[in-house]
C-alpha atoms as a PDB file:
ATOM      1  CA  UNK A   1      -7.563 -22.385 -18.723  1.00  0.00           C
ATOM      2  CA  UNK A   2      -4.369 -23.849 -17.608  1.00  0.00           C
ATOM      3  CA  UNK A   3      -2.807 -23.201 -14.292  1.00  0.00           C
ATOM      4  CA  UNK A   4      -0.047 -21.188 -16.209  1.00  0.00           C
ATOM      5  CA  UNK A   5      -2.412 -18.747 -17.565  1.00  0.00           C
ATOM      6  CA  UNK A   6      -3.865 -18.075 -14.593  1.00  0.00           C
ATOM      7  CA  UNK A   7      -1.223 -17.333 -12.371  1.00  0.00           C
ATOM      8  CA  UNK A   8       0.039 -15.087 -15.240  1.00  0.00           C
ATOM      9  CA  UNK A   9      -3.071 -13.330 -14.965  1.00  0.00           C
ATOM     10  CA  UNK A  10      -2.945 -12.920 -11.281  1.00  0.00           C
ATOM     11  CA  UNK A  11       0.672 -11.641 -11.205  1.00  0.00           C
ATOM     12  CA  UNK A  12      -0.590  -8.699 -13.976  1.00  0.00           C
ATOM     13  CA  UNK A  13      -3.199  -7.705 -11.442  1.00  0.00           C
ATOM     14  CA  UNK A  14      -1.163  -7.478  -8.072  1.00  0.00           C
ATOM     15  CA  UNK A  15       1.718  -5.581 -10.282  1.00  0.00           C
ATOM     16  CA  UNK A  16      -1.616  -3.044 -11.582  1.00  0.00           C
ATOM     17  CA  UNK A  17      -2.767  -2.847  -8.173  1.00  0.00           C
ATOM     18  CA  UNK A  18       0.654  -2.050  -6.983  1.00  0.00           C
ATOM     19  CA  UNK A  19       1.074   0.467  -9.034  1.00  0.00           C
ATOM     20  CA  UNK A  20      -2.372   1.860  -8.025  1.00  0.00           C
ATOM     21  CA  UNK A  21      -1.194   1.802  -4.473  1.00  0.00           C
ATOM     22  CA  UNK A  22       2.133   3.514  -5.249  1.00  0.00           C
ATOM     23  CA  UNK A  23       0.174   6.225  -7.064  1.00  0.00           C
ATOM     24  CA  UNK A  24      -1.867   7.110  -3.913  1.00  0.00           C
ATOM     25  CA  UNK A  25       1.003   6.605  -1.373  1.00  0.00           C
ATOM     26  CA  UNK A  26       2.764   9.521  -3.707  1.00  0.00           C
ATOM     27  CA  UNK A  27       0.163  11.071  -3.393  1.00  0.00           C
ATOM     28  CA  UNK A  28      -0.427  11.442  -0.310  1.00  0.00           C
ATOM     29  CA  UNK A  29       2.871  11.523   1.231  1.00  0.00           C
ATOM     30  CA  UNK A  30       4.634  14.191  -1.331  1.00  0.00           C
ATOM     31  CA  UNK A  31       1.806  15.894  -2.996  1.00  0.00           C
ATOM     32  CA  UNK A  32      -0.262  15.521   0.282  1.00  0.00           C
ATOM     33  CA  UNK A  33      -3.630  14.972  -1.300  1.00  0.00           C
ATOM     34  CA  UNK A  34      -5.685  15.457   1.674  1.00  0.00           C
ATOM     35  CA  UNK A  35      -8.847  14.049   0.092  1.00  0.00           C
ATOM     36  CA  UNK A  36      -7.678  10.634  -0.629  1.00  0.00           C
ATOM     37  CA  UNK A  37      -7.902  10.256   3.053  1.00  0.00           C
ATOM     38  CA  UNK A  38     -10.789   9.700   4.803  1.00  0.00           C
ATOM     39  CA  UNK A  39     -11.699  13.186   6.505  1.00  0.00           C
ATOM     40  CA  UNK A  40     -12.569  11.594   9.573  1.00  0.00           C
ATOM     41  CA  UNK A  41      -8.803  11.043  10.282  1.00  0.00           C
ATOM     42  CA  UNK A  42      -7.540  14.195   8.998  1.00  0.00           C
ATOM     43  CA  UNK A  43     -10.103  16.289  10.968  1.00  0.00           C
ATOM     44  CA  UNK A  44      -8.449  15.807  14.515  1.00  0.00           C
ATOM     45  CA  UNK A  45      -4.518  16.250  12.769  1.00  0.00           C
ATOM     46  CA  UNK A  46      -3.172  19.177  14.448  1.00  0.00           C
ATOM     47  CA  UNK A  47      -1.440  21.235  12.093  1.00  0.00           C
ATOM     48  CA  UNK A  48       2.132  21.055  12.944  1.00  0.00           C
ATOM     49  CA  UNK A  49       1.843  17.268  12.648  1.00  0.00           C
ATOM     50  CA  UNK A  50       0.130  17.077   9.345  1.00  0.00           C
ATOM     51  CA  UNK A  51       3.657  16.894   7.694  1.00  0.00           C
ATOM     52  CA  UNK A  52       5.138  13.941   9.634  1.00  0.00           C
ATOM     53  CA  UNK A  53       0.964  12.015   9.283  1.00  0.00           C
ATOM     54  CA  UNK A  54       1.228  12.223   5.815  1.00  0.00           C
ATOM     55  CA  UNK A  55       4.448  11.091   5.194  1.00  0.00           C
ATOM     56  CA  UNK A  56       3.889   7.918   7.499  1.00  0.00           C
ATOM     57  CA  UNK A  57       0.504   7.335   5.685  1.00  0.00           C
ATOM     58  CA  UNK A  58       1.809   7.576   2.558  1.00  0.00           C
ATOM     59  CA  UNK A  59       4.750   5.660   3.393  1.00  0.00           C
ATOM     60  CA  UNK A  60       2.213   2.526   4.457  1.00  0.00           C
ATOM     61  CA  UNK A  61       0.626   3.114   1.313  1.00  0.00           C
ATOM     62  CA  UNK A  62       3.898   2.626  -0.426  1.00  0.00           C
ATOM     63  CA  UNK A  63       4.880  -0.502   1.226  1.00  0.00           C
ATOM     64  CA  UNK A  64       1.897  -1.708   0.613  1.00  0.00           C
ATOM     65  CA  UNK A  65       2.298  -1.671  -2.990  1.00  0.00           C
ATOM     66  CA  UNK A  66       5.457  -2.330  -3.194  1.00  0.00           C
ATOM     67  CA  UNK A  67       4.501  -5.963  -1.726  1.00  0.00           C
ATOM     68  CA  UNK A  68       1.586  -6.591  -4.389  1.00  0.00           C
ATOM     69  CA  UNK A  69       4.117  -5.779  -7.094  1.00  0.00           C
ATOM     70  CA  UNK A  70       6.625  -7.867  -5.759  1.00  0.00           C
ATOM     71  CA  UNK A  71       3.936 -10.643  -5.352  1.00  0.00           C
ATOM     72  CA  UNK A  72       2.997 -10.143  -8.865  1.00  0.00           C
ATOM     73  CA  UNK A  73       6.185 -10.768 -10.011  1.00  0.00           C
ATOM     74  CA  UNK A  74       6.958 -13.421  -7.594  1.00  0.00           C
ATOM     75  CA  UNK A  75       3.890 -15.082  -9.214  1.00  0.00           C
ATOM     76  CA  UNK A  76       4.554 -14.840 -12.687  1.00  0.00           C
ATOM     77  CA  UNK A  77       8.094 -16.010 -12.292  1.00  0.00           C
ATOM     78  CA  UNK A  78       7.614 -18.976  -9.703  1.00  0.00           C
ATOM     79  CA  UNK A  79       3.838 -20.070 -10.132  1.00  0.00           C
ATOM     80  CA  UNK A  80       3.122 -21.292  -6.176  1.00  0.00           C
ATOM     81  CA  UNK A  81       1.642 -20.434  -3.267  1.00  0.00           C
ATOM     82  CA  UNK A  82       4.703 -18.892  -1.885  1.00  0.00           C
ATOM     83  CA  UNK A  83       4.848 -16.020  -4.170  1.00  0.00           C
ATOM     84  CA  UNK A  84       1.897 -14.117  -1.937  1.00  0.00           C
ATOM     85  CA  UNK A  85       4.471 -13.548   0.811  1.00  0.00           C
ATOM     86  CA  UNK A  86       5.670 -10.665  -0.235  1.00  0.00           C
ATOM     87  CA  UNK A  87       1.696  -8.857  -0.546  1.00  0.00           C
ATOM     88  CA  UNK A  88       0.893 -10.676   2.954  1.00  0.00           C
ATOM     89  CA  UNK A  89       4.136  -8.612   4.660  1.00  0.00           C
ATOM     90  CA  UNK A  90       3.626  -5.381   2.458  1.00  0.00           C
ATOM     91  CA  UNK A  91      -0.410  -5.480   3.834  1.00  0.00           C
ATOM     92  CA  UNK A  92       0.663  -6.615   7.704  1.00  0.00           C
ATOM     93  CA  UNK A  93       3.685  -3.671   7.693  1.00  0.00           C
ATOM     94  CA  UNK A  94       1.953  -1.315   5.789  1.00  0.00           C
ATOM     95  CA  UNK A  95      -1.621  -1.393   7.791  1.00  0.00           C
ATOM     96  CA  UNK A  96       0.367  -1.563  10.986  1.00  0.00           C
ATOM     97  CA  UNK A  97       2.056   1.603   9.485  1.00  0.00           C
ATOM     98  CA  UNK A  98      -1.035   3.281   8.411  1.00  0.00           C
ATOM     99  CA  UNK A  99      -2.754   1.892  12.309  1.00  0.00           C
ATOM    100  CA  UNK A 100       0.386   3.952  14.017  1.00  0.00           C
ATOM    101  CA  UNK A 101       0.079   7.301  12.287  1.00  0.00           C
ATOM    102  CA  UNK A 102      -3.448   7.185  12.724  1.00  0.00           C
ATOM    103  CA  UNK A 103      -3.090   6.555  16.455  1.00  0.00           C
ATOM    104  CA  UNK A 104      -0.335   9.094  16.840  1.00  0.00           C
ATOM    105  CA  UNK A 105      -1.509  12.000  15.119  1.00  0.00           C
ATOM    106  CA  UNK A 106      -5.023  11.775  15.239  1.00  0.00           C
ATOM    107  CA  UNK A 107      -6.439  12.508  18.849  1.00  0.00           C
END
Protein backbone atom coordinates (compact mmCIF):
# COMPACT_ATOMS: atom_id res chain seq x y z
CA UNK A 1 0.00 0.00 0.00
CA UNK A 2 1.10 3.44 -0.73
CA UNK A 3 2.03 5.95 1.86
CA UNK A 4 -1.24 7.87 0.88
CA UNK A 5 -3.44 5.10 1.80
CA UNK A 6 -2.07 4.64 4.85
CA UNK A 7 -2.04 7.82 6.39
CA UNK A 8 -5.69 8.01 5.16
CA UNK A 9 -6.30 5.08 7.13
CA UNK A 10 -4.67 6.35 10.21
CA UNK A 11 -6.45 9.75 10.15
CA UNK A 12 -10.07 7.56 10.00
CA UNK A 13 -8.95 5.85 13.17
CA UNK A 14 -7.75 8.84 15.44
CA UNK A 15 -11.11 10.79 14.14
CA UNK A 16 -13.15 7.11 15.39
CA UNK A 17 -11.22 7.09 18.43
CA UNK A 18 -11.97 10.68 19.02
CA UNK A 19 -15.21 10.33 18.78
CA UNK A 20 -15.06 7.32 21.19
CA UNK A 21 -13.34 9.57 23.64
CA UNK A 22 -15.87 12.41 23.25
CA UNK A 23 -18.64 9.86 23.87
CA UNK A 24 -17.21 8.89 27.32
CA UNK A 25 -16.05 12.44 28.33
CA UNK A 26 -20.06 13.25 27.79
CA UNK A 27 -20.59 10.82 29.55
CA UNK A 28 -19.10 11.22 32.30
CA UNK A 29 -19.04 14.83 32.77
CA UNK A 30 -22.98 15.58 31.91
CA UNK A 31 -24.65 12.31 32.27
CA UNK A 32 -22.13 11.40 35.09
CA UNK A 33 -21.81 7.73 34.34
CA UNK A 34 -20.16 6.71 37.42
CA UNK A 35 -19.18 3.27 36.12
CA UNK A 36 -17.05 4.28 33.30
CA UNK A 37 -14.70 5.26 36.00
CA UNK A 38 -12.68 3.10 37.72
CA UNK A 39 -14.40 2.63 41.29
CA UNK A 40 -11.26 2.85 42.96
CA UNK A 41 -11.24 6.66 42.30
CA UNK A 42 -14.77 7.32 42.83
CA UNK A 43 -14.86 5.43 46.19
CA UNK A 44 -12.91 8.15 48.28
CA UNK A 45 -15.06 11.30 46.25
CA UNK A 46 -16.82 12.99 48.94
CA UNK A 47 -20.14 13.80 47.89
CA UNK A 48 -20.30 17.46 47.61
CA UNK A 49 -17.32 17.25 45.25
CA UNK A 50 -18.58 14.58 42.97
CA UNK A 51 -20.09 17.41 40.74
CA UNK A 52 -16.96 19.55 40.19
CA UNK A 53 -14.68 15.56 39.78
CA UNK A 54 -16.78 14.70 37.14
CA UNK A 55 -16.89 17.60 35.24
CA UNK A 56 -12.94 17.93 35.33
CA UNK A 57 -12.72 14.17 34.37
CA UNK A 58 -14.89 14.41 31.77
CA UNK A 59 -13.51 17.54 30.61
CA UNK A 60 -9.84 15.60 30.22
CA UNK A 61 -11.68 13.07 28.49
CA UNK A 62 -12.93 15.64 26.08
CA UNK A 63 -9.70 17.23 25.31
CA UNK A 64 -8.41 14.25 24.84
CA UNK A 65 -10.47 13.49 21.96
CA UNK A 66 -10.73 16.44 20.67
CA UNK A 67 -6.77 16.15 19.93
CA UNK A 68 -7.07 12.57 18.18
CA UNK A 69 -9.74 14.08 15.95
CA UNK A 70 -7.86 16.96 15.18
CA UNK A 71 -4.80 14.66 14.52
CA UNK A 72 -6.91 12.63 12.30
CA UNK A 73 -7.71 15.32 10.29
CA UNK A 74 -4.41 16.92 10.45
CA UNK A 75 -3.27 13.57 8.95
CA UNK A 76 -5.49 13.09 6.23
CA UNK A 77 -5.09 16.62 5.02
CA UNK A 78 -1.17 17.10 5.43
CA UNK A 79 0.30 13.43 5.35
CA UNK A 80 3.59 14.06 7.89
CA UNK A 81 4.78 13.54 11.01
CA UNK A 82 3.61 16.82 12.26
CA UNK A 83 0.01 16.12 12.11
CA UNK A 84 0.31 13.95 15.65
CA UNK A 85 0.77 17.24 17.52
CA UNK A 86 -2.40 17.92 18.09
CA UNK A 87 -3.18 13.99 19.84
CA UNK A 88 0.37 14.41 21.70
CA UNK A 89 -1.09 17.94 23.46
CA UNK A 90 -4.80 16.63 23.74
CA UNK A 91 -3.10 13.24 25.71
CA UNK A 92 -0.32 15.53 27.81
CA UNK A 93 -3.37 18.27 28.80
CA UNK A 94 -5.94 15.93 29.09
CA UNK A 95 -4.02 13.18 31.45
CA UNK A 96 -2.59 16.09 33.37
CA UNK A 97 -6.34 17.08 33.64
CA UNK A 98 -7.62 13.74 34.51
CA UNK A 99 -4.01 13.41 37.14
CA UNK A 100 -5.44 16.84 38.93
CA UNK A 101 -9.03 15.87 39.60
CA UNK A 102 -7.94 12.67 40.70
CA UNK A 103 -5.49 14.22 43.16
CA UNK A 104 -7.94 16.84 44.28
CA UNK A 105 -10.98 15.07 44.91
CA UNK A 106 -9.97 11.79 45.70
CA UNK A 107 -8.31 11.56 49.27
Amino acid sequence: MSDFIWFILIGVLFVFLGLIFIWLGWQIWKKQRTDLIISYHNDKVSEENRQAYYTLFGAGVLVMGTGFILSGICTIFIRSLLAFGPMAAGLVLGMAMLVSAVMKYNH
